[in-house]
PDB file of N, CA and C in Angstrom:
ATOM      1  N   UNK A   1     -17.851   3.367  -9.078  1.00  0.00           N
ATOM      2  CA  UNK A   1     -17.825   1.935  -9.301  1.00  0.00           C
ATOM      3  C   UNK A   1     -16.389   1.488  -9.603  1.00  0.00           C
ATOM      4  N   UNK A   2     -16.350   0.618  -9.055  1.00  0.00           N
ATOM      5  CA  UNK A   2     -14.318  -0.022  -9.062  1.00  0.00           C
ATOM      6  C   UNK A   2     -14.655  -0.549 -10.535  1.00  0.00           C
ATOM      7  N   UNK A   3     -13.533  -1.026 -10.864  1.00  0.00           N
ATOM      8  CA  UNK A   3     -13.104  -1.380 -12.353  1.00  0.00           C
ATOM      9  C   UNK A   3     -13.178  -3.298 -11.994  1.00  0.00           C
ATOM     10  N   UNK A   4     -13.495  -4.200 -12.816  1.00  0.00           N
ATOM     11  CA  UNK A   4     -12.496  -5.552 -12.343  1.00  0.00           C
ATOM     12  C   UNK A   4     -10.924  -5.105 -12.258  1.00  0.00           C
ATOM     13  N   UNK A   5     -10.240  -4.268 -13.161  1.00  0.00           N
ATOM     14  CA  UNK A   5      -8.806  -4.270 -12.689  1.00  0.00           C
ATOM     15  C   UNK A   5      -8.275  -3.753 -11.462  1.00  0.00           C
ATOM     16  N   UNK A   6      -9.313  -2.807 -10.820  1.00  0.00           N
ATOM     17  CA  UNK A   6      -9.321  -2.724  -9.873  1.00  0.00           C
ATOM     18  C   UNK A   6      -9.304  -3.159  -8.418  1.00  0.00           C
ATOM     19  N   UNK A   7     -10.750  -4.008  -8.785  1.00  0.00           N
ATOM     20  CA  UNK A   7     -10.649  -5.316  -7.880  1.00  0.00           C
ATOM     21  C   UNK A   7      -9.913  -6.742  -7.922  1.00  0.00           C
ATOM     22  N   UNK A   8      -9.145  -6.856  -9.044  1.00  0.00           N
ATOM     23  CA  UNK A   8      -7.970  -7.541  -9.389  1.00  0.00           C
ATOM     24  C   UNK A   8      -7.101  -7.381  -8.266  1.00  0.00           C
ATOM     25  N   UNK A   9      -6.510  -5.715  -8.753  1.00  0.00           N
ATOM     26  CA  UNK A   9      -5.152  -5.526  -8.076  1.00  0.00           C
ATOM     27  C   UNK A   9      -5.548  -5.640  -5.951  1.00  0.00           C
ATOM     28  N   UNK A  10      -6.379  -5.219  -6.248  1.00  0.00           N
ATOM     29  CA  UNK A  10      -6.842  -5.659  -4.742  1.00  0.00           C
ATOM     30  C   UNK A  10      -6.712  -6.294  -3.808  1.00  0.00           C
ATOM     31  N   UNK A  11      -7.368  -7.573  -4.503  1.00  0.00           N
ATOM     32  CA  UNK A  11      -7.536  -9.137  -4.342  1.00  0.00           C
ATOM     33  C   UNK A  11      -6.160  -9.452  -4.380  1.00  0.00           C
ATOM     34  N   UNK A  12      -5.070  -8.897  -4.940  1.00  0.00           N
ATOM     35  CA  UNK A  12      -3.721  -9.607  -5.335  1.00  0.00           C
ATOM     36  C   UNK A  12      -2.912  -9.126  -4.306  1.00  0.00           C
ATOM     37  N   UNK A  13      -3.380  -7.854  -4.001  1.00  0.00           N
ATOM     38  CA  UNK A  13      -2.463  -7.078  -2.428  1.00  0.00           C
ATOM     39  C   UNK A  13      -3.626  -7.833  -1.314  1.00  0.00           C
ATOM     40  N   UNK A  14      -4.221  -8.073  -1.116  1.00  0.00           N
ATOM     41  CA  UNK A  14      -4.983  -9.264   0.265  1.00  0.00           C
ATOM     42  C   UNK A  14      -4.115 -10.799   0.205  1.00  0.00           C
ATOM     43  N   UNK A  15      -3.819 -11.191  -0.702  1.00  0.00           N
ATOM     44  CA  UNK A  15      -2.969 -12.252  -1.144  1.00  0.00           C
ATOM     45  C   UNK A  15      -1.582 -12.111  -0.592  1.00  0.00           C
ATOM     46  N   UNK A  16      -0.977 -11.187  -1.214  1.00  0.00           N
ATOM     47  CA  UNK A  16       0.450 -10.634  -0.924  1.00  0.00           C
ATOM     48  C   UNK A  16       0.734 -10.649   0.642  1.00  0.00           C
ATOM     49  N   UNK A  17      -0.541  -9.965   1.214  1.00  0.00           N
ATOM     50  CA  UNK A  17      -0.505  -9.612   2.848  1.00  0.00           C
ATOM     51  C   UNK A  17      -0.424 -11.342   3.655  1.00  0.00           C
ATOM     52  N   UNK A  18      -1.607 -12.174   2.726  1.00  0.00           N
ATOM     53  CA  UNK A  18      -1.103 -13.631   3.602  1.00  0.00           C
ATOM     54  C   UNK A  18       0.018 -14.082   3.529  1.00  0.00           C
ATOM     55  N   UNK A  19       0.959 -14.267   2.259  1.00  0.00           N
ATOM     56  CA  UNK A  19       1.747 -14.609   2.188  1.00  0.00           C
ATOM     57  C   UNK A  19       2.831 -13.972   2.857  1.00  0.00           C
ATOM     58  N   UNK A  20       2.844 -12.690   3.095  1.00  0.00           N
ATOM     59  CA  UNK A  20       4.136 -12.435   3.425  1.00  0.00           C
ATOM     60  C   UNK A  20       3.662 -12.242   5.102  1.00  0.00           C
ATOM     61  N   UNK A  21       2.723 -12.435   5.853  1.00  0.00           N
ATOM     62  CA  UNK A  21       2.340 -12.233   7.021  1.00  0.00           C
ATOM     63  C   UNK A  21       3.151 -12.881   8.123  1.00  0.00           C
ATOM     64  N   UNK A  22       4.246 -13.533   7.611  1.00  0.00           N
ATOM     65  CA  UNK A  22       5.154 -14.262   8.810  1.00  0.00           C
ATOM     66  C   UNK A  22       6.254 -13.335   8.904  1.00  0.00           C
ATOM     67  N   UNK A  23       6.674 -12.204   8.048  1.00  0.00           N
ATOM     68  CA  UNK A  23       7.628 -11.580   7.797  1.00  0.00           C
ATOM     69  C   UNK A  23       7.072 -10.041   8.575  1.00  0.00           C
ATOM     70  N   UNK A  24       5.490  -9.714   9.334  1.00  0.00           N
ATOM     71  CA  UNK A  24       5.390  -8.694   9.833  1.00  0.00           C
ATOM     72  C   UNK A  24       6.723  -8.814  11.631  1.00  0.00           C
ATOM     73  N   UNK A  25       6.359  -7.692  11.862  1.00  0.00           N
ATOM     74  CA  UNK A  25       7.261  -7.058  13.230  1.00  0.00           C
ATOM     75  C   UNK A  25       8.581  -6.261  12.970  1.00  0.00           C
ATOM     76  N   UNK A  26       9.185  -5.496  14.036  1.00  0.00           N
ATOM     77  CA  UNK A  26      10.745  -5.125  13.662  1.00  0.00           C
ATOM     78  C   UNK A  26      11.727  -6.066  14.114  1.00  0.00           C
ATOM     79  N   UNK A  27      11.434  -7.560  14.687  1.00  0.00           N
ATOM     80  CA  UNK A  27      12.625  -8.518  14.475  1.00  0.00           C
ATOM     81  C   UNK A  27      12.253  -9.254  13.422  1.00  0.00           C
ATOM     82  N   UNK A  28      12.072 -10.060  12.528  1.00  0.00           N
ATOM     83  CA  UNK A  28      11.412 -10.438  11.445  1.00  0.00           C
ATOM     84  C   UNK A  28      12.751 -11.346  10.931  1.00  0.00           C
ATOM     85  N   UNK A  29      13.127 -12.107  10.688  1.00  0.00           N
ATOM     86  CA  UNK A  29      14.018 -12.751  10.386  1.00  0.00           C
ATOM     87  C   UNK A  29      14.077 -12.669   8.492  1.00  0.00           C
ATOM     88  N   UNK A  30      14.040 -11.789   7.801  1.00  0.00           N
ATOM     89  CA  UNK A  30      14.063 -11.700   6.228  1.00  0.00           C
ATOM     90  C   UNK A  30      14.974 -10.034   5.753  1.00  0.00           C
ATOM     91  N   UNK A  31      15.317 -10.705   4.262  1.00  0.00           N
ATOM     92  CA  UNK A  31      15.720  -9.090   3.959  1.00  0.00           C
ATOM     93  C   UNK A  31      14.847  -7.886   3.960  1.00  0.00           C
ATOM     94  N   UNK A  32      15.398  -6.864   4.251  1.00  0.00           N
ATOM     95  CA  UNK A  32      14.381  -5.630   4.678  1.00  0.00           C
ATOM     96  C   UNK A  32      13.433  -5.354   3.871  1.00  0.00           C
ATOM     97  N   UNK A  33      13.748  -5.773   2.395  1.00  0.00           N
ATOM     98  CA  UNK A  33      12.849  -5.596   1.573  1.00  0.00           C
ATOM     99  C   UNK A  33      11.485  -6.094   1.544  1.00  0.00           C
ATOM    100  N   UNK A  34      11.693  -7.615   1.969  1.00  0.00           N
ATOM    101  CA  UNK A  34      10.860  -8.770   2.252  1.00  0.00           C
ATOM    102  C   UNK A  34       9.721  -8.169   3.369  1.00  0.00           C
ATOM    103  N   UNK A  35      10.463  -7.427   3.962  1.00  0.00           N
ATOM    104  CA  UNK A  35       9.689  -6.777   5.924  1.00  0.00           C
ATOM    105  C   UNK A  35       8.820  -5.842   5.027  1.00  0.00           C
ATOM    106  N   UNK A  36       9.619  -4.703   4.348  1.00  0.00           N
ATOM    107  CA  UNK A  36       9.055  -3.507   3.961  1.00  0.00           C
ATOM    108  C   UNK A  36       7.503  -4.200   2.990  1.00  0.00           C
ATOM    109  N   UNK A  37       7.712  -4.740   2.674  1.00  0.00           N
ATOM    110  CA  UNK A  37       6.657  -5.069   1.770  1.00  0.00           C
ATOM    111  C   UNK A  37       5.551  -6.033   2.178  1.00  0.00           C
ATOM    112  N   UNK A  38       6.154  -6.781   3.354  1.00  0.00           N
ATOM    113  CA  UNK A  38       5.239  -6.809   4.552  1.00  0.00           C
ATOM    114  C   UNK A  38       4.124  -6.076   5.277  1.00  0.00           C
ATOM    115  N   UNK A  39       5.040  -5.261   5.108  1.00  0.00           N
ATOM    116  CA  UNK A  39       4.156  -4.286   6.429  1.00  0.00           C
ATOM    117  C   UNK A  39       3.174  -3.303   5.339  1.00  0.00           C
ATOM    118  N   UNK A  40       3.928  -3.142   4.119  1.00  0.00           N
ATOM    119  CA  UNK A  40       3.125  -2.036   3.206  1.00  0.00           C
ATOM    120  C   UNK A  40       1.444  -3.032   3.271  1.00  0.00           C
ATOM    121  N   UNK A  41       1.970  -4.118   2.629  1.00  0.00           N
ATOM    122  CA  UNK A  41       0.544  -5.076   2.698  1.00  0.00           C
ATOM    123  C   UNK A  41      -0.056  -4.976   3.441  1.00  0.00           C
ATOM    124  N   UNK A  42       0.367  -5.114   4.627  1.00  0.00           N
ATOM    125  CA  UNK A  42      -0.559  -5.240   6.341  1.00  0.00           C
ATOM    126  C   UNK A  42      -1.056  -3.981   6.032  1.00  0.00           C
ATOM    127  N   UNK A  43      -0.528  -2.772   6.128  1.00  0.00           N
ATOM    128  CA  UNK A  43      -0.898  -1.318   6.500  1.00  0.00           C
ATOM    129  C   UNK A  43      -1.955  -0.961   5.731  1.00  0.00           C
ATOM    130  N   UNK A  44      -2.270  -1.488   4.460  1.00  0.00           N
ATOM    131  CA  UNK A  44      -3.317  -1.666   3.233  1.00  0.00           C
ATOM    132  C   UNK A  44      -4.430  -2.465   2.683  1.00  0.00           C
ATOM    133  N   UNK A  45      -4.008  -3.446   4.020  1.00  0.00           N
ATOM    134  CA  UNK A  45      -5.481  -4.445   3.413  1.00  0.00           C
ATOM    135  C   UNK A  45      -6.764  -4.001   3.911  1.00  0.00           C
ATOM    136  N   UNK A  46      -7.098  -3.181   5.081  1.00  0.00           N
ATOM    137  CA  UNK A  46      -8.832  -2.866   4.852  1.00  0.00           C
ATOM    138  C   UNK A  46      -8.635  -1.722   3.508  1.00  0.00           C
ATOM    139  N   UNK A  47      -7.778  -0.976   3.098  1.00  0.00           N
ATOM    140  CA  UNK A  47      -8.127   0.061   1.733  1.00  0.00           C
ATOM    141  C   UNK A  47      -8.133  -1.367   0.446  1.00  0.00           C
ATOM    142  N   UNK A  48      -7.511  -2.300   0.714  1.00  0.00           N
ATOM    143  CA  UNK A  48      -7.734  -3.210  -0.784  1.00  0.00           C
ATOM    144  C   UNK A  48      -9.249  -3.561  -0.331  1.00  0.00           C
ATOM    145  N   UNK A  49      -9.623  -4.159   1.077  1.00  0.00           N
ATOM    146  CA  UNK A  49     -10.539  -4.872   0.637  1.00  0.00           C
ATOM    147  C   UNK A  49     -11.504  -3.970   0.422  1.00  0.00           C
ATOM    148  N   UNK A  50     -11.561  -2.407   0.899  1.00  0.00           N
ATOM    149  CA  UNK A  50     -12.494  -1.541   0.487  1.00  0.00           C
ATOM    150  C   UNK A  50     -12.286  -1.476  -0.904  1.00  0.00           C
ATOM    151  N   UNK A  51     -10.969  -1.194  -1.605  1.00  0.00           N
ATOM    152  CA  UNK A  51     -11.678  -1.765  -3.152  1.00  0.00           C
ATOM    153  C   UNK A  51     -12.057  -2.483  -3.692  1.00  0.00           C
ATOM    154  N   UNK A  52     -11.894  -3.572  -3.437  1.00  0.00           N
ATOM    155  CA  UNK A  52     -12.840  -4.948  -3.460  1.00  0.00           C
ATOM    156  C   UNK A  52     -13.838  -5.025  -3.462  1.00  0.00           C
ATOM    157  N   UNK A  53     -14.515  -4.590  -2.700  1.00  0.00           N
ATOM    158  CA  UNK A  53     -15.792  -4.712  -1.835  1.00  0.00           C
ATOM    159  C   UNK A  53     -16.642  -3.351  -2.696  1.00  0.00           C
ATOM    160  N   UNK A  54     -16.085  -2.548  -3.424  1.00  0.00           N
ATOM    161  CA  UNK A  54     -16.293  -1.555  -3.797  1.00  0.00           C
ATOM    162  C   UNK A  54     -16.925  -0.255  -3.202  1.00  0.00           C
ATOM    163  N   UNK A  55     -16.321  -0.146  -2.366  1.00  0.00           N
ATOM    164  CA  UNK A  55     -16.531   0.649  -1.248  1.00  0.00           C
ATOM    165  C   UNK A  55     -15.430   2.022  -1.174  1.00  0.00           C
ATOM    166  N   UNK A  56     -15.597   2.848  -0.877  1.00  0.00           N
ATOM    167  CA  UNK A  56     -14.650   4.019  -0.550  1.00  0.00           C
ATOM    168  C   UNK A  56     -13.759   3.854   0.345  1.00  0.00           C
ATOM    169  N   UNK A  57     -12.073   4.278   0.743  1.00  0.00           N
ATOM    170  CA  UNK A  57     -11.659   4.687   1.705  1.00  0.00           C
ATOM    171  C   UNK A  57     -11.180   6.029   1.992  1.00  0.00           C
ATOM    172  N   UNK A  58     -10.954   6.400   3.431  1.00  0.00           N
ATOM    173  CA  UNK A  58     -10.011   7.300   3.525  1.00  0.00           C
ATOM    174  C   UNK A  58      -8.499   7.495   3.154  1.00  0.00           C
ATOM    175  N   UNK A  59      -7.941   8.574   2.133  1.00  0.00           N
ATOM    176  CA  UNK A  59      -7.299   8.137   1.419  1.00  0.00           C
ATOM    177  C   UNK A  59      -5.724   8.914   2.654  1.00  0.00           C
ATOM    178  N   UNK A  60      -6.288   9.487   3.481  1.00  0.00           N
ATOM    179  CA  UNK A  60      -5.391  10.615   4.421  1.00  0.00           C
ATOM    180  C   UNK A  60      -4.811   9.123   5.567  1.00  0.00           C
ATOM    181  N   UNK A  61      -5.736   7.717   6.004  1.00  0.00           N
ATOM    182  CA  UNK A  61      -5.576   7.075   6.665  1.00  0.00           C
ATOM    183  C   UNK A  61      -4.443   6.614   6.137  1.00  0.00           C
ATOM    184  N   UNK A  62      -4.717   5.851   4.659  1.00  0.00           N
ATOM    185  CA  UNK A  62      -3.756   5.219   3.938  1.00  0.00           C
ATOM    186  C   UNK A  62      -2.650   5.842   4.451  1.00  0.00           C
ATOM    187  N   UNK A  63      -2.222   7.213   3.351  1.00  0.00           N
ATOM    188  CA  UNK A  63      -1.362   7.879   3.934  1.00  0.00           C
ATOM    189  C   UNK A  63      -0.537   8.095   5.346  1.00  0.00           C
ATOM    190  N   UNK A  64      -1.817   7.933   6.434  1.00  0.00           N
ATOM    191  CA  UNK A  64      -0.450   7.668   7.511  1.00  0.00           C
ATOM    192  C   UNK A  64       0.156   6.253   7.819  1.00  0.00           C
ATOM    193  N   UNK A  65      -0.794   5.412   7.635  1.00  0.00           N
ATOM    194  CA  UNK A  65      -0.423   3.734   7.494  1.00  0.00           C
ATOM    195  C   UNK A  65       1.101   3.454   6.405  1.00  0.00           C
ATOM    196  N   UNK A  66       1.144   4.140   5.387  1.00  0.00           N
ATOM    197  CA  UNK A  66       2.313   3.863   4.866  1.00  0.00           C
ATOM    198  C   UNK A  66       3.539   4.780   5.655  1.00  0.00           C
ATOM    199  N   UNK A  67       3.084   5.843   5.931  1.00  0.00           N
ATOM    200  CA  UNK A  67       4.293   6.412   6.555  1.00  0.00           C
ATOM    201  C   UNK A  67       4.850   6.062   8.038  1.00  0.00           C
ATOM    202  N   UNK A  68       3.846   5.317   8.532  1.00  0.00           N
ATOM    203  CA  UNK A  68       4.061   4.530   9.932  1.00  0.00           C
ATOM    204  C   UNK A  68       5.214   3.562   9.047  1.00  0.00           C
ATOM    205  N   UNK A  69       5.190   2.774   8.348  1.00  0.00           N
ATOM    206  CA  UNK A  69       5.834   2.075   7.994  1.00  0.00           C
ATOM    207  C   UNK A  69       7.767   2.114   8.157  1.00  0.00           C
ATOM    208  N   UNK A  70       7.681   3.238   7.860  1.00  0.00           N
ATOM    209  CA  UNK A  70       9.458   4.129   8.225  1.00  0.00           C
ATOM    210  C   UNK A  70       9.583   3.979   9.416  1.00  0.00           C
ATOM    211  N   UNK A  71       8.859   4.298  10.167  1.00  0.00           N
ATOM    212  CA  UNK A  71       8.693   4.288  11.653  1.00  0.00           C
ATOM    213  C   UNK A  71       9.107   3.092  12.408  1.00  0.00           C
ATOM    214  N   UNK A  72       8.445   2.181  11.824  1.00  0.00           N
ATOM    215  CA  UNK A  72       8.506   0.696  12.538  1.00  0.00           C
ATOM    216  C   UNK A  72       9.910   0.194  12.467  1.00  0.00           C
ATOM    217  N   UNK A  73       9.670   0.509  11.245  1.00  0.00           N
ATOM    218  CA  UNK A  73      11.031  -0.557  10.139  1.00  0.00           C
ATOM    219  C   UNK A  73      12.786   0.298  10.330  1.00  0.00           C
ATOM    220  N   UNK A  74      12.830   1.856  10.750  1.00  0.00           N
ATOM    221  CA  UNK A  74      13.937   2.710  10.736  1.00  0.00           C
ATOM    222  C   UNK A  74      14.502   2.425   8.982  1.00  0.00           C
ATOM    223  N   UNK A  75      13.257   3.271   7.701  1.00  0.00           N
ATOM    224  CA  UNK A  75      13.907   3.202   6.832  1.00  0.00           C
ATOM    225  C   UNK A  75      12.729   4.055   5.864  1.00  0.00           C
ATOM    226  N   UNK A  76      12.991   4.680   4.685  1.00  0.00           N
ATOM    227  CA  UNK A  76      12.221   5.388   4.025  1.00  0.00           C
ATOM    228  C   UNK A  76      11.630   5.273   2.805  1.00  0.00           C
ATOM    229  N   UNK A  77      11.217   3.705   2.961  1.00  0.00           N
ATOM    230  CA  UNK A  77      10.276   3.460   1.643  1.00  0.00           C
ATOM    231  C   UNK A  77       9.052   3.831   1.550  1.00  0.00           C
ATOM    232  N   UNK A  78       8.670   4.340   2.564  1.00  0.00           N
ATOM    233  CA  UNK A  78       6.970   4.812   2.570  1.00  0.00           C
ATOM    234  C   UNK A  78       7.167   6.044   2.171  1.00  0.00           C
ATOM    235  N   UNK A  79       8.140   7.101   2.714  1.00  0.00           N
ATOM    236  CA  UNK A  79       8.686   8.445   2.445  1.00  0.00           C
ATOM    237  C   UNK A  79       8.717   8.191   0.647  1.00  0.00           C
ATOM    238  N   UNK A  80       9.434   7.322   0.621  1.00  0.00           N
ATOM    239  CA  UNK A  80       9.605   7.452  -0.430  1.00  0.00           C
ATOM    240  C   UNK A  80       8.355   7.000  -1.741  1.00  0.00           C
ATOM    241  N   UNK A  81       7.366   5.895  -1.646  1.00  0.00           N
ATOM    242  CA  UNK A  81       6.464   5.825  -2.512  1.00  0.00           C
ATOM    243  C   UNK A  81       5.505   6.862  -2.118  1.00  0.00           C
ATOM    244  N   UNK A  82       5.322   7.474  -1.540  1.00  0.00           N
ATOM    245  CA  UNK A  82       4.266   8.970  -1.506  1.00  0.00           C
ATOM    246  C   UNK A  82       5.053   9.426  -2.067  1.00  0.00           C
ATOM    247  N   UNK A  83       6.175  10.157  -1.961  1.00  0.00           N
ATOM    248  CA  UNK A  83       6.399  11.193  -2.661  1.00  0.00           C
ATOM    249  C   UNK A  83       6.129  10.732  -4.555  1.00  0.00           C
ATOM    250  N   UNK A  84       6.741   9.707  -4.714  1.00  0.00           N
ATOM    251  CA  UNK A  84       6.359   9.297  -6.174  1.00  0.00           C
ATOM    252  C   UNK A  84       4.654   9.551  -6.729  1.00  0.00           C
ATOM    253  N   UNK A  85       4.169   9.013  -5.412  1.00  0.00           N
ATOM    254  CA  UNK A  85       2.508   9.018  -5.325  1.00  0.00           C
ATOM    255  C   UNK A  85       1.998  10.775  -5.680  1.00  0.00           C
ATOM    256  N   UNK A  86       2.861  11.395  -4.519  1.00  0.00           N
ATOM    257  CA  UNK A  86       2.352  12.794  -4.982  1.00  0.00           C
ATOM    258  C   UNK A  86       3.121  13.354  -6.066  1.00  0.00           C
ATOM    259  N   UNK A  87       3.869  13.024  -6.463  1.00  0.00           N
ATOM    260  CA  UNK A  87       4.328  13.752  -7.801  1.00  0.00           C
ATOM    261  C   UNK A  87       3.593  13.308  -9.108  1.00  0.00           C
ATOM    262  N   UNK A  88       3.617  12.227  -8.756  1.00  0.00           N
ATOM    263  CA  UNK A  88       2.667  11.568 -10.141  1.00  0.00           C
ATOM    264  C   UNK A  88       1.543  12.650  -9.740  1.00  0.00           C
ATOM    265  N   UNK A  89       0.301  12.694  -8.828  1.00  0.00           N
ATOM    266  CA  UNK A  89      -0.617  12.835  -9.005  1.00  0.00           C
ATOM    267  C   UNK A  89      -0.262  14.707  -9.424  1.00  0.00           C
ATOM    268  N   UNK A  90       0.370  14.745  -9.185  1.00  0.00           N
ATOM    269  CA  UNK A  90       0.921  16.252  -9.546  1.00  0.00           C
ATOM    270  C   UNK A  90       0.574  16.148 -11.633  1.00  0.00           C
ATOM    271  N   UNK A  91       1.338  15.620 -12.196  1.00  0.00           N
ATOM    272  CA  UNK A  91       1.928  15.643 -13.304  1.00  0.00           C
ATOM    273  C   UNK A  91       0.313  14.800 -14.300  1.00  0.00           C
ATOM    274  N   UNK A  92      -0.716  14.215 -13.705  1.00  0.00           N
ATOM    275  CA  UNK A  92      -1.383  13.641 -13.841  1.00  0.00           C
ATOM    276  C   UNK A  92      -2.695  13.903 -13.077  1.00  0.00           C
ATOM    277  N   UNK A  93      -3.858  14.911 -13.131  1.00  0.00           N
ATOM    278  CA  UNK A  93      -4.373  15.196 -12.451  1.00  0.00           C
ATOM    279  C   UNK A  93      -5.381  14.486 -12.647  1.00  0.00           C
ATOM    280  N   UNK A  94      -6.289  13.952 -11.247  1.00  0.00           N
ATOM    281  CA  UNK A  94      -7.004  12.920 -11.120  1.00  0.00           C
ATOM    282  C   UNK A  94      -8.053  12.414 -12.002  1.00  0.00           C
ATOM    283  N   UNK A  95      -8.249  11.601 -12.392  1.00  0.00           N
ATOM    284  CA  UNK A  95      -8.885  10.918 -13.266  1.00  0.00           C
ATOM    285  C   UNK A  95      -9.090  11.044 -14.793  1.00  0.00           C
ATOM    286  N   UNK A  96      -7.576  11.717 -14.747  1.00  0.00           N
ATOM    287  CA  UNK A  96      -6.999  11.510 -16.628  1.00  0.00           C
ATOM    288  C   UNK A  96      -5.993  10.275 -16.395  1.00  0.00           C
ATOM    289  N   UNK A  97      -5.751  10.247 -17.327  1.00  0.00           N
ATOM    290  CA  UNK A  97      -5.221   8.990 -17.998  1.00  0.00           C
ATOM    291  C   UNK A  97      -3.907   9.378 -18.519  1.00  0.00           C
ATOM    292  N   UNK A  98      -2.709   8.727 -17.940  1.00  0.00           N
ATOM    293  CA  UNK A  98      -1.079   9.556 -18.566  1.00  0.00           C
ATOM    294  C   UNK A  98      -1.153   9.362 -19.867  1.00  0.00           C
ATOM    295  N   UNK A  99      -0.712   9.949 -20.477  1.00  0.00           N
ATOM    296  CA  UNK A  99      -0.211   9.632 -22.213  1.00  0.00           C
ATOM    297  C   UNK A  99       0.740   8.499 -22.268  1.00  0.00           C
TER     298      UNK A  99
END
């Protein structure tokens, strides 16, 4: 069962994705940052609205959807929030709670 904070943060990345939805493609007229966070949104909204909806996703899809992201864009912010992603989950094993 999702959390409401769950389906919060969700609902707030489906949001994020409209708003920044003029800023998807690799000509995109904005700073890269603006693109990158574009596309992270796009690449993530059926996994938000599956948390939303409270539903499961595939978490291996996610995973290649963000790393497509480098791909598109020629840059390594997706490289780079997995690895944070897997180190955390390293240091924090699933469904404890960090100190």
């Amino acid at each position: 069962m999702q959390t409401d904070q769950t389906r919060l943060l969700a609902l707030a990345l489906l949001e994020i994705r409209t708003l920044l939805a003029d800023y998807l493609g690799g000509e995109a007229d904005a700073p890269m940052c603006v693109r990158v966070a574009a596309h992270m949104a796009y690449a993530l909204h059926n996994e938000a609205e599956a948390a939303y909806s409270n539903t499961d996703y595939q978490l291996e899809h996610a995973i290649r959807k963000i790393s497509a992201i480098d791909e598109v864009l020629g840059v390594s912010d997706g490289a780079a929030l997995l690895s944070r992603f897997e180190n955390e989950a390293t240091l924090t094993p699933h469904g404890s709670q960090p100190g």
